[in-house]
N, C-alpha and C. Protein backbone atom coordinates (compact mmCIF):
# COMPACT_ATOMS: atom_id res chain seq x y z
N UNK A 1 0.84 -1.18 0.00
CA UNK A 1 0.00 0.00 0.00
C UNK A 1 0.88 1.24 0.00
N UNK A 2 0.83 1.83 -0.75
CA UNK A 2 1.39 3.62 -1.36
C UNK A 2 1.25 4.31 0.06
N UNK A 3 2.00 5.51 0.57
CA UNK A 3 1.26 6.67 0.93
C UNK A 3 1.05 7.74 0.68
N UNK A 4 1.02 7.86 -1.21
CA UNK A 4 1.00 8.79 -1.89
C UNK A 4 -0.35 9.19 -2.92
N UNK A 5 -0.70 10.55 -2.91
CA UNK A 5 -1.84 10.37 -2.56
C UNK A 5 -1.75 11.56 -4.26
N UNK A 6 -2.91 12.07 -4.83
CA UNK A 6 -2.65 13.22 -6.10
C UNK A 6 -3.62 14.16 -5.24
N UNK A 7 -3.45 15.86 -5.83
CA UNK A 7 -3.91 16.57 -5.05
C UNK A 7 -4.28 17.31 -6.32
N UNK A 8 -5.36 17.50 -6.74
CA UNK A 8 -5.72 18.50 -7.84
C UNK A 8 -6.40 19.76 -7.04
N UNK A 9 -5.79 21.13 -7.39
CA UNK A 9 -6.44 22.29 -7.07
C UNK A 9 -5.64 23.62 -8.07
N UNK A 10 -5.81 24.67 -7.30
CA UNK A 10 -5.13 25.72 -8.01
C UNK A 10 -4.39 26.30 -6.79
N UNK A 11 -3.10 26.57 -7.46
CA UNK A 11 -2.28 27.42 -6.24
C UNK A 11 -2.48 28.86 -5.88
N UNK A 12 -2.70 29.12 -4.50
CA UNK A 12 -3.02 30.09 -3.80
C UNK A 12 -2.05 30.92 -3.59
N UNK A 13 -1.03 30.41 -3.23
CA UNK A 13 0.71 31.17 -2.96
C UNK A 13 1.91 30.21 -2.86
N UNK A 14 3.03 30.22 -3.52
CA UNK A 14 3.97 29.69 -2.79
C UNK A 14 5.06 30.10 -2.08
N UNK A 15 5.66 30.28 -1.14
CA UNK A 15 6.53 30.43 0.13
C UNK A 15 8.05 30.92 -0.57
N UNK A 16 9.09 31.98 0.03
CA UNK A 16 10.09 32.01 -0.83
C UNK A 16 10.73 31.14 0.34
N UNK A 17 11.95 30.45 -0.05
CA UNK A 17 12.75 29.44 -0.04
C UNK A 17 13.43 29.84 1.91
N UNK A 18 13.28 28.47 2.93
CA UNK A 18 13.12 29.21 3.94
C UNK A 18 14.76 27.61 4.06
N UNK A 19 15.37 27.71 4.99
CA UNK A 19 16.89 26.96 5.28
C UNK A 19 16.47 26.52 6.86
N UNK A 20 16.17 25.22 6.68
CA UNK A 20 15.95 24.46 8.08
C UNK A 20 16.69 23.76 8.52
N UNK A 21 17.07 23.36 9.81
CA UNK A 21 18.34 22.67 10.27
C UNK A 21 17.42 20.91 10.60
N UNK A 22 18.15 20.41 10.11
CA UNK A 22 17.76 19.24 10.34
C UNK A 22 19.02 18.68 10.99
N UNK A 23 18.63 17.22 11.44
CA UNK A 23 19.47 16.27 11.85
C UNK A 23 20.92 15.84 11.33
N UNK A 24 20.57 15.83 9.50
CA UNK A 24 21.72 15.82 8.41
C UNK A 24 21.79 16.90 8.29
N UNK A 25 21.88 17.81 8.97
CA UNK A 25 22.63 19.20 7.88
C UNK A 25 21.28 20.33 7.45
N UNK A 26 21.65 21.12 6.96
CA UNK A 26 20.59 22.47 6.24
C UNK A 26 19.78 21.63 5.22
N UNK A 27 18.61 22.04 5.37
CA UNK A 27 17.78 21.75 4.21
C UNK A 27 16.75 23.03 3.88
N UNK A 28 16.77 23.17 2.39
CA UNK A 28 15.61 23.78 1.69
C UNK A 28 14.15 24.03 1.85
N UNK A 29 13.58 24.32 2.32
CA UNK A 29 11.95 23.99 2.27
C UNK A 29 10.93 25.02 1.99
N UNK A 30 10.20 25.11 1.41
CA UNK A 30 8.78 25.82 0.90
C UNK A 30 7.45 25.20 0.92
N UNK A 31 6.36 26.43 1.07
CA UNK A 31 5.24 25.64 1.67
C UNK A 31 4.67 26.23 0.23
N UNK A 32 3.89 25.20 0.09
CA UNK A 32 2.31 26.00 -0.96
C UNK A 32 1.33 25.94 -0.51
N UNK A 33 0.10 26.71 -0.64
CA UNK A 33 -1.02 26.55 -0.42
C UNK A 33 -1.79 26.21 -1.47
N UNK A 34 -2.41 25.26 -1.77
CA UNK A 34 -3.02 24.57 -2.91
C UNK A 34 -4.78 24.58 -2.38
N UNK A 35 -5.52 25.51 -3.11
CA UNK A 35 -6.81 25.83 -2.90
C UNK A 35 -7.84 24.24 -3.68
N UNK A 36 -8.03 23.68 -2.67
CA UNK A 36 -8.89 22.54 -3.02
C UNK A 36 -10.69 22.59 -3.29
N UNK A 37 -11.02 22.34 -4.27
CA UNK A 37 -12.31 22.37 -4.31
C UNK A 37 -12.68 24.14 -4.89
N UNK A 38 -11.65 25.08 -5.35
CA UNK A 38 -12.07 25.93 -5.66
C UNK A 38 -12.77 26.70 -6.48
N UNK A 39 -13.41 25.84 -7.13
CA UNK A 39 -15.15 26.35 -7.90
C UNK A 39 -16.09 25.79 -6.69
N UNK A 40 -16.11 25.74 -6.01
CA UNK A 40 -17.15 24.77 -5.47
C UNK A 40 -17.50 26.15 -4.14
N UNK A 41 -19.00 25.87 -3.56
CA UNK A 41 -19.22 27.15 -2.38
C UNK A 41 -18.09 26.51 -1.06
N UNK A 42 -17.58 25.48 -0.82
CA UNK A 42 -16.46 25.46 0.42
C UNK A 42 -15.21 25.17 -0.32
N UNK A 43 -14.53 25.40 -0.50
CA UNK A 43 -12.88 25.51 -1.18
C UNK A 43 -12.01 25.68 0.34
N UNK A 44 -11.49 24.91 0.11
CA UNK A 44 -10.63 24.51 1.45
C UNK A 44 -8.83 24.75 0.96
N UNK A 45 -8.25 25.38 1.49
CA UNK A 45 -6.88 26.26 1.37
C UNK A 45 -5.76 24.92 1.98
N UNK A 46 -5.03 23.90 1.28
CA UNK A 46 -4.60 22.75 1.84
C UNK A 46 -3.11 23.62 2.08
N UNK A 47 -2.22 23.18 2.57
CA UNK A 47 -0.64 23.87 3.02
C UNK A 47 -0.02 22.20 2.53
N UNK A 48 0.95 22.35 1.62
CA UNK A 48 1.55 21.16 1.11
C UNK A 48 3.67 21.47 1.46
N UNK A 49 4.52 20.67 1.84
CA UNK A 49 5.78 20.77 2.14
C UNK A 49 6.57 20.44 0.90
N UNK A 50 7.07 21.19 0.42
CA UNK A 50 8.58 20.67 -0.44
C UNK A 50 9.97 21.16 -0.01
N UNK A 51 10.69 20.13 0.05
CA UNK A 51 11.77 20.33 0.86
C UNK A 51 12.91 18.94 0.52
N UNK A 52 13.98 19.79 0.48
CA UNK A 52 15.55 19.51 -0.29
C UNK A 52 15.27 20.10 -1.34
N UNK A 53 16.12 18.38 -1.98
CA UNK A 53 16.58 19.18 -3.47
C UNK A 53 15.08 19.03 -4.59
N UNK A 54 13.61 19.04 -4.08
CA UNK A 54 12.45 19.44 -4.79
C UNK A 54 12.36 20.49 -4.77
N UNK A 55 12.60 21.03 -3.43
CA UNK A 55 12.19 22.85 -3.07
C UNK A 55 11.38 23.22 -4.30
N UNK A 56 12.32 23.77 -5.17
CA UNK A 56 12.31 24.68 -6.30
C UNK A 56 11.37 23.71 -7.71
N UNK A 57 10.94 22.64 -7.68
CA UNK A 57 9.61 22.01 -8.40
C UNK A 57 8.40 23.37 -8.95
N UNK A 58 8.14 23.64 -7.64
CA UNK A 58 7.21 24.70 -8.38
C UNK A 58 7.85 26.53 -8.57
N UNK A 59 9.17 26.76 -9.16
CA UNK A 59 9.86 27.84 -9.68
C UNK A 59 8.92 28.15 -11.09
N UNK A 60 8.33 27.10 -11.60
CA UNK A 60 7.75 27.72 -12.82
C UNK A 60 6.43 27.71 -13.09
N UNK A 61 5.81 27.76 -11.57
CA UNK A 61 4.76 27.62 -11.78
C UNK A 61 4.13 29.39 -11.14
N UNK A 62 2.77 29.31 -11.04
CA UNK A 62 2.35 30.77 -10.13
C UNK A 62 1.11 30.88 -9.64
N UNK A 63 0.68 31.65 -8.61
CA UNK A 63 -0.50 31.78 -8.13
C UNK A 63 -1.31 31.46 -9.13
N UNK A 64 -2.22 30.89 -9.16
CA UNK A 64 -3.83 30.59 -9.93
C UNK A 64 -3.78 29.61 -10.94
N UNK A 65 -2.46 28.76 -10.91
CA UNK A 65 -2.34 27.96 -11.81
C UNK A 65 -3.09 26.55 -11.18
N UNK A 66 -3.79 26.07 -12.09
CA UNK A 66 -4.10 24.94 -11.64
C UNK A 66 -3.14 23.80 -12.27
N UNK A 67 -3.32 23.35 -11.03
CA UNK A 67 -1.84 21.80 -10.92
C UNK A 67 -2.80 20.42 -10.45
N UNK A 68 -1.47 19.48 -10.46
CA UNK A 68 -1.99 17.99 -9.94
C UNK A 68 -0.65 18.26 -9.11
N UNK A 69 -0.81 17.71 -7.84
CA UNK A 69 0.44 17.77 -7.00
C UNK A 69 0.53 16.27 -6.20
N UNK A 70 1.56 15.48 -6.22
CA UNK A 70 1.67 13.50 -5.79
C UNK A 70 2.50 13.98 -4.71
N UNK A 71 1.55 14.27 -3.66
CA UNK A 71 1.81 13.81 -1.95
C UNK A 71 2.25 12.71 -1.10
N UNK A 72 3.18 12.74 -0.76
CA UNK A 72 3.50 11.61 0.11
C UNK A 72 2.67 11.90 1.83
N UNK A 73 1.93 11.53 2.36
CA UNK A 73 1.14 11.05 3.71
C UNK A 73 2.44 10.83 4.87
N UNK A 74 2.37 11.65 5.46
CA UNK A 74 2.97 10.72 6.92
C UNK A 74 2.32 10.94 8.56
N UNK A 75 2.72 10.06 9.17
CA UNK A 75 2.33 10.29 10.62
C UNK A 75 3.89 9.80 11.11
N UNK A 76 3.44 10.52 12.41
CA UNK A 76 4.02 9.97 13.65
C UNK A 76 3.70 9.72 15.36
N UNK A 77 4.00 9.47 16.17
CA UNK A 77 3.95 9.24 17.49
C UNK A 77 4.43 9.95 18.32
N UNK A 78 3.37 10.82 19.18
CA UNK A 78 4.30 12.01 19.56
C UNK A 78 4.80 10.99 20.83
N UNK A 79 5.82 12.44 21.89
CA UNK A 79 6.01 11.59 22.96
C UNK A 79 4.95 10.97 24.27
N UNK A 80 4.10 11.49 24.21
CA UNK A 80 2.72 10.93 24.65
C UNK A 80 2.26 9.65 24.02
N UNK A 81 2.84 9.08 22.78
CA UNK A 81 2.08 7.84 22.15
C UNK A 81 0.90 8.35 21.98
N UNK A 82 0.91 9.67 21.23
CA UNK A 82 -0.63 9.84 20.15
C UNK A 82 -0.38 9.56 19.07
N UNK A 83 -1.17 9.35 18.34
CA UNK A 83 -0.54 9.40 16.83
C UNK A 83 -1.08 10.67 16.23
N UNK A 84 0.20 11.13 15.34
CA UNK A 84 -0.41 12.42 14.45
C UNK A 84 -0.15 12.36 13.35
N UNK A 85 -0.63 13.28 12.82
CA UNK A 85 -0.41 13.26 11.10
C UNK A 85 0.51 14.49 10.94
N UNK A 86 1.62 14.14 9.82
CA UNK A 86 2.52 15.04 9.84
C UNK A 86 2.23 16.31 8.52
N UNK A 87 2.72 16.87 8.05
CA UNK A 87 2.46 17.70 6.70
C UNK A 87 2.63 16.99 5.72
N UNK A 88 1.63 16.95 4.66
CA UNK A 88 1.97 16.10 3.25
C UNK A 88 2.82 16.82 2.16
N UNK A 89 4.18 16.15 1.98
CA UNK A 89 5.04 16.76 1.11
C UNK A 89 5.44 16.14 -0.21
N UNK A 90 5.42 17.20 -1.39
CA UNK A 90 5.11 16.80 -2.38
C UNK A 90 6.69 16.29 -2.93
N UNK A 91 6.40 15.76 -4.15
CA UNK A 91 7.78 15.13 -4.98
C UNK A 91 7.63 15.24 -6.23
N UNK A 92 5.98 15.78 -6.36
CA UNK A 92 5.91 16.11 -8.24
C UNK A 92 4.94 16.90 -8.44
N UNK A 93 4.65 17.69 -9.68
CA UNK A 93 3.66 18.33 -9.74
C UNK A 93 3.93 18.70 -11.39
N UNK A 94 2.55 18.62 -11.81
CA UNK A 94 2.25 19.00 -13.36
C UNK A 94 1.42 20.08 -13.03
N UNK A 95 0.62 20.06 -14.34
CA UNK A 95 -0.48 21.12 -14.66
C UNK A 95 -1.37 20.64 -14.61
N UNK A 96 -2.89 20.19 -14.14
CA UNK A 96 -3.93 19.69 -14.35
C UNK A 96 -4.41 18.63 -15.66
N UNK A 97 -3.80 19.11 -16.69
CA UNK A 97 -3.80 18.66 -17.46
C UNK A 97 -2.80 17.42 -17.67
N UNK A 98 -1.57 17.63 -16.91
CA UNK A 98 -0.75 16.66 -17.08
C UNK A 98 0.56 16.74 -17.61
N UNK A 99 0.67 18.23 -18.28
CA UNK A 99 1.42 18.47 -19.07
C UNK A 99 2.56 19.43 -17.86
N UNK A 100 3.94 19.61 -18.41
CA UNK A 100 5.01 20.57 -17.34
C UNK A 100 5.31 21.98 -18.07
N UNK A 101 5.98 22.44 -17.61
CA UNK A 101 6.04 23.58 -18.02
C UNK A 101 7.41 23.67 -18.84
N UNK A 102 7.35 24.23 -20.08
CA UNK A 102 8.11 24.36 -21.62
C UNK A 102 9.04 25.66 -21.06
N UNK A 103 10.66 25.21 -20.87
CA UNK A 103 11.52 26.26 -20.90
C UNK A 103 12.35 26.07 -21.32
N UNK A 104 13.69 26.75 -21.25
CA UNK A 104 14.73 26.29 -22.04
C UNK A 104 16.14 26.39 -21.05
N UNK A 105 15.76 26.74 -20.20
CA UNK A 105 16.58 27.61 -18.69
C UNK A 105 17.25 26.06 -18.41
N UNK A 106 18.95 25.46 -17.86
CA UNK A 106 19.32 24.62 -17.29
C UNK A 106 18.30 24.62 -16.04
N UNK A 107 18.24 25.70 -15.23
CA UNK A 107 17.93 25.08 -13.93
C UNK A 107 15.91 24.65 -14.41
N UNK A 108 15.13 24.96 -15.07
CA UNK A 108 14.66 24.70 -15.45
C UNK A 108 14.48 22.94 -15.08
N UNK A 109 15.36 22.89 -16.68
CA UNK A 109 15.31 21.03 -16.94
C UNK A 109 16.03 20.48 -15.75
N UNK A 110 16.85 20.92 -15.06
CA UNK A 110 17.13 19.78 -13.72
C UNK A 110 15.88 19.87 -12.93
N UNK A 111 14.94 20.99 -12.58
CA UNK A 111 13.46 20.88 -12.09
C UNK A 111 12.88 19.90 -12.84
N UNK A 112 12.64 20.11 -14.00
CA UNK A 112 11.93 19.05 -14.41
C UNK A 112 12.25 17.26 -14.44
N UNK A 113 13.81 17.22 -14.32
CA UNK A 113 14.06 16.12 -13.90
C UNK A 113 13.41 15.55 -12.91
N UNK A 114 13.80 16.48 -11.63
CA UNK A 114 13.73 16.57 -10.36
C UNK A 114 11.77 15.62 -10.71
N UNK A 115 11.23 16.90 -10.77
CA UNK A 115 9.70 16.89 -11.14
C UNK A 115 9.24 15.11 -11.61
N UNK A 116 9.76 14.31 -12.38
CA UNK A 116 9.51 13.10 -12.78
C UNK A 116 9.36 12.64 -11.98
N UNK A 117 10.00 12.53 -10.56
CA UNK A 117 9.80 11.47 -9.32
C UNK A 117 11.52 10.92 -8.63
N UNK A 118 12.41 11.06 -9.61
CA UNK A 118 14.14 10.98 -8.83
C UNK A 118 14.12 11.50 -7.81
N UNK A 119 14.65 10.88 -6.77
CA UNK A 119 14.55 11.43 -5.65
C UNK A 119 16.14 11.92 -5.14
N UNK A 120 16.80 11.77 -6.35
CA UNK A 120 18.10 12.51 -6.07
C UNK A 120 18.75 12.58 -7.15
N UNK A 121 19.55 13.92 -6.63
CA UNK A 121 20.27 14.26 -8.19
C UNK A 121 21.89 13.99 -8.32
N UNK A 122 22.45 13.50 -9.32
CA UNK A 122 23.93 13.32 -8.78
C UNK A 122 24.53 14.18 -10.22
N UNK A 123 25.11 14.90 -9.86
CA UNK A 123 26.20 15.62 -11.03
C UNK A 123 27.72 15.39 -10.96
């Protein structure tokens, strides 16, 4: 069983590029807000995580674009032994349609690499 989930909406905002300390070292991370259900009278404002070397996935995208975004699900156990659900962070994202975005820019096509689903880049 997957814990990856597709998220179709239109983007509301995305976050400029924020440097978090993790366990391994500095990492990258940006939030989007991906407006779910937004033709509809309740449209619900979802907050989605990209972070490392995805961060920058949605550089070519912009407010009001409608996307498909492939969420990975997680939980954990706090120290109480609750269980919670953690932020769902993405690893790909098209256009609704399916299609990516046409540039010609290097950093561009290593996004779009990135964008296919590799979960790492080696140069």
């Amino acid at each position: 069983m997957s814990n990856s989930i597709e998220l179709r909406g239109r983007i509301k905002s995305i976050s400029d590029a924020e440097t978090i300390q993790t366990k391994n070292g500095d990492m990258e991370k940006r939030v989007v807000a991906l407006t779910l259900g937004a033709d509809s009278n309740y449209p619900v404002d979802y907050p989605i995580e990209v972070m490392g070397p995805k961060a920058n996935i949605f550089s070519a995208y912009k407010p009001n674009d409608e996307v498909s975004i492939s969420v990975n699900l997680r939980s954990y156990t706090d120290k109480n032994g609750n269980l919670r659900s953690g932020n769902p962070t993405a690893w790909r994202v098209t256009y609704a349609d399916g299609s990516i975005p046409n540039t010609t820019s290097h950093e561009t096509k290593v996004e779009s690499f990135v964008n296919q689903g590799d979960s790492e880049l080696t140069f």
